[in-house]
Protein backbone atom coordinates (compact mmCIF):
# COMPACT_ATOMS: atom_id res chain seq x y z
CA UNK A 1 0.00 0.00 0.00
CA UNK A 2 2.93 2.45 0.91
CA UNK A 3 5.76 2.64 -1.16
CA UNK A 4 8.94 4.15 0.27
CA UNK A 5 10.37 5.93 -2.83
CA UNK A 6 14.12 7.21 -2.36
CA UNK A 7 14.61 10.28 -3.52
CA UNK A 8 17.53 10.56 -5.98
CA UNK A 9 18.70 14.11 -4.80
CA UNK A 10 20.87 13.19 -2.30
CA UNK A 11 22.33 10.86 -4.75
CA UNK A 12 23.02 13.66 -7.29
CA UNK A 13 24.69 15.68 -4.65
CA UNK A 14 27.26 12.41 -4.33
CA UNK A 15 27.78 13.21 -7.80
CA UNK A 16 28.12 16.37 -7.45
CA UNK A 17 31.16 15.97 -5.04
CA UNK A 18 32.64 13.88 -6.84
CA UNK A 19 33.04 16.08 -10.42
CA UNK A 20 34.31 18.97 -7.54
CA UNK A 21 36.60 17.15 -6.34
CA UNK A 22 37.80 15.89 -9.73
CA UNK A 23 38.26 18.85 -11.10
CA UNK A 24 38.44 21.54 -8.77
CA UNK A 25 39.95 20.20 -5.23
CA UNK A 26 42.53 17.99 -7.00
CA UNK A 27 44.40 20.58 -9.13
CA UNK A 28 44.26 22.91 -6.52
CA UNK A 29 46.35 20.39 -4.60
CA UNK A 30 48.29 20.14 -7.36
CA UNK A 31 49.32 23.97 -7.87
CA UNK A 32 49.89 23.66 -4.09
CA UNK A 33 52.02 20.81 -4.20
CA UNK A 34 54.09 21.83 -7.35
CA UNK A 35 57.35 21.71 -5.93
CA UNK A 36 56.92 17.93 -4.88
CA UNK A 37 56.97 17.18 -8.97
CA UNK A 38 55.99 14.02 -10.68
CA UNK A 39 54.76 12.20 -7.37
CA UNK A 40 52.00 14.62 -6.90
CA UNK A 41 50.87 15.33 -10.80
CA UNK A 42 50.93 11.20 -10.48
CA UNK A 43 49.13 11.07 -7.54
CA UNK A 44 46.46 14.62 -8.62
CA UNK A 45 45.40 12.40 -12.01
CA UNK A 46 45.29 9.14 -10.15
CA UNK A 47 42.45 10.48 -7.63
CA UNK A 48 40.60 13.14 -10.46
CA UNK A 49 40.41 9.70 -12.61
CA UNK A 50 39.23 7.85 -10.00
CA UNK A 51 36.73 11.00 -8.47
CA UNK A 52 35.47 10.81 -12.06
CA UNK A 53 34.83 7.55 -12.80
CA UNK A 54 32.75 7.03 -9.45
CA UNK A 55 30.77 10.09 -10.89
CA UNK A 56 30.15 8.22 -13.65
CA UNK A 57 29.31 5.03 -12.18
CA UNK A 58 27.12 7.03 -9.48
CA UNK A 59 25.34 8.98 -12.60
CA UNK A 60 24.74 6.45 -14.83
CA UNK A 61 23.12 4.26 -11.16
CA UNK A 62 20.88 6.81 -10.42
CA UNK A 63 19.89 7.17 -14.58
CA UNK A 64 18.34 3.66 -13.89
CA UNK A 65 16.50 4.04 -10.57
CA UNK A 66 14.76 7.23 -12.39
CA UNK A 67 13.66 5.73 -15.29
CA UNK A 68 12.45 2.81 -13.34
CA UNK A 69 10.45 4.98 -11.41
CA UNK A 70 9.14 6.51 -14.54
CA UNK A 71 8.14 3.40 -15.55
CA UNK A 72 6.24 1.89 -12.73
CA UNK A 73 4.74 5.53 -12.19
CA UNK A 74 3.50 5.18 -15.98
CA UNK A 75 2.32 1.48 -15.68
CA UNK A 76 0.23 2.68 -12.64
């Protein structure tokens, strides 16, 4: 009778932090970090490829719970 729908907001704000800390927080670490060389530019694309790949993964998710809910809203 009552179905407990999630609501995908909070999801998009995972996303969210994820693409700022991809491309914002990490390459301001990495102008910080400059004098450290190679080890940090390594270490700055490792975690913005990794930050954006969870975005993805996290986007793409919550693509599928919303069109699933679209779809059993529809077939209501």
């Amino acid at each position: 009778m009552f179905e407990s729908q999630k609501s995908s907001g909070s999801g998009y704000t995972t996303t969210v932090a994820l693409l700022s800390v991809a491309l914002i927080f990490s390459p301001a670490a990495l102008v910080i970090s400059r004098p450290f060389g190679y080890v940090s530019l390594s270490l700055a694309i490792a975690c913005s490829a990794i930050c954006l790949t969870l975005a993805w993964v996290n986007w793409k998710k919550l693509s599928q719970i919303r069109s699933a809910t679209v779809q059993r809203a529809a077939a209501k």
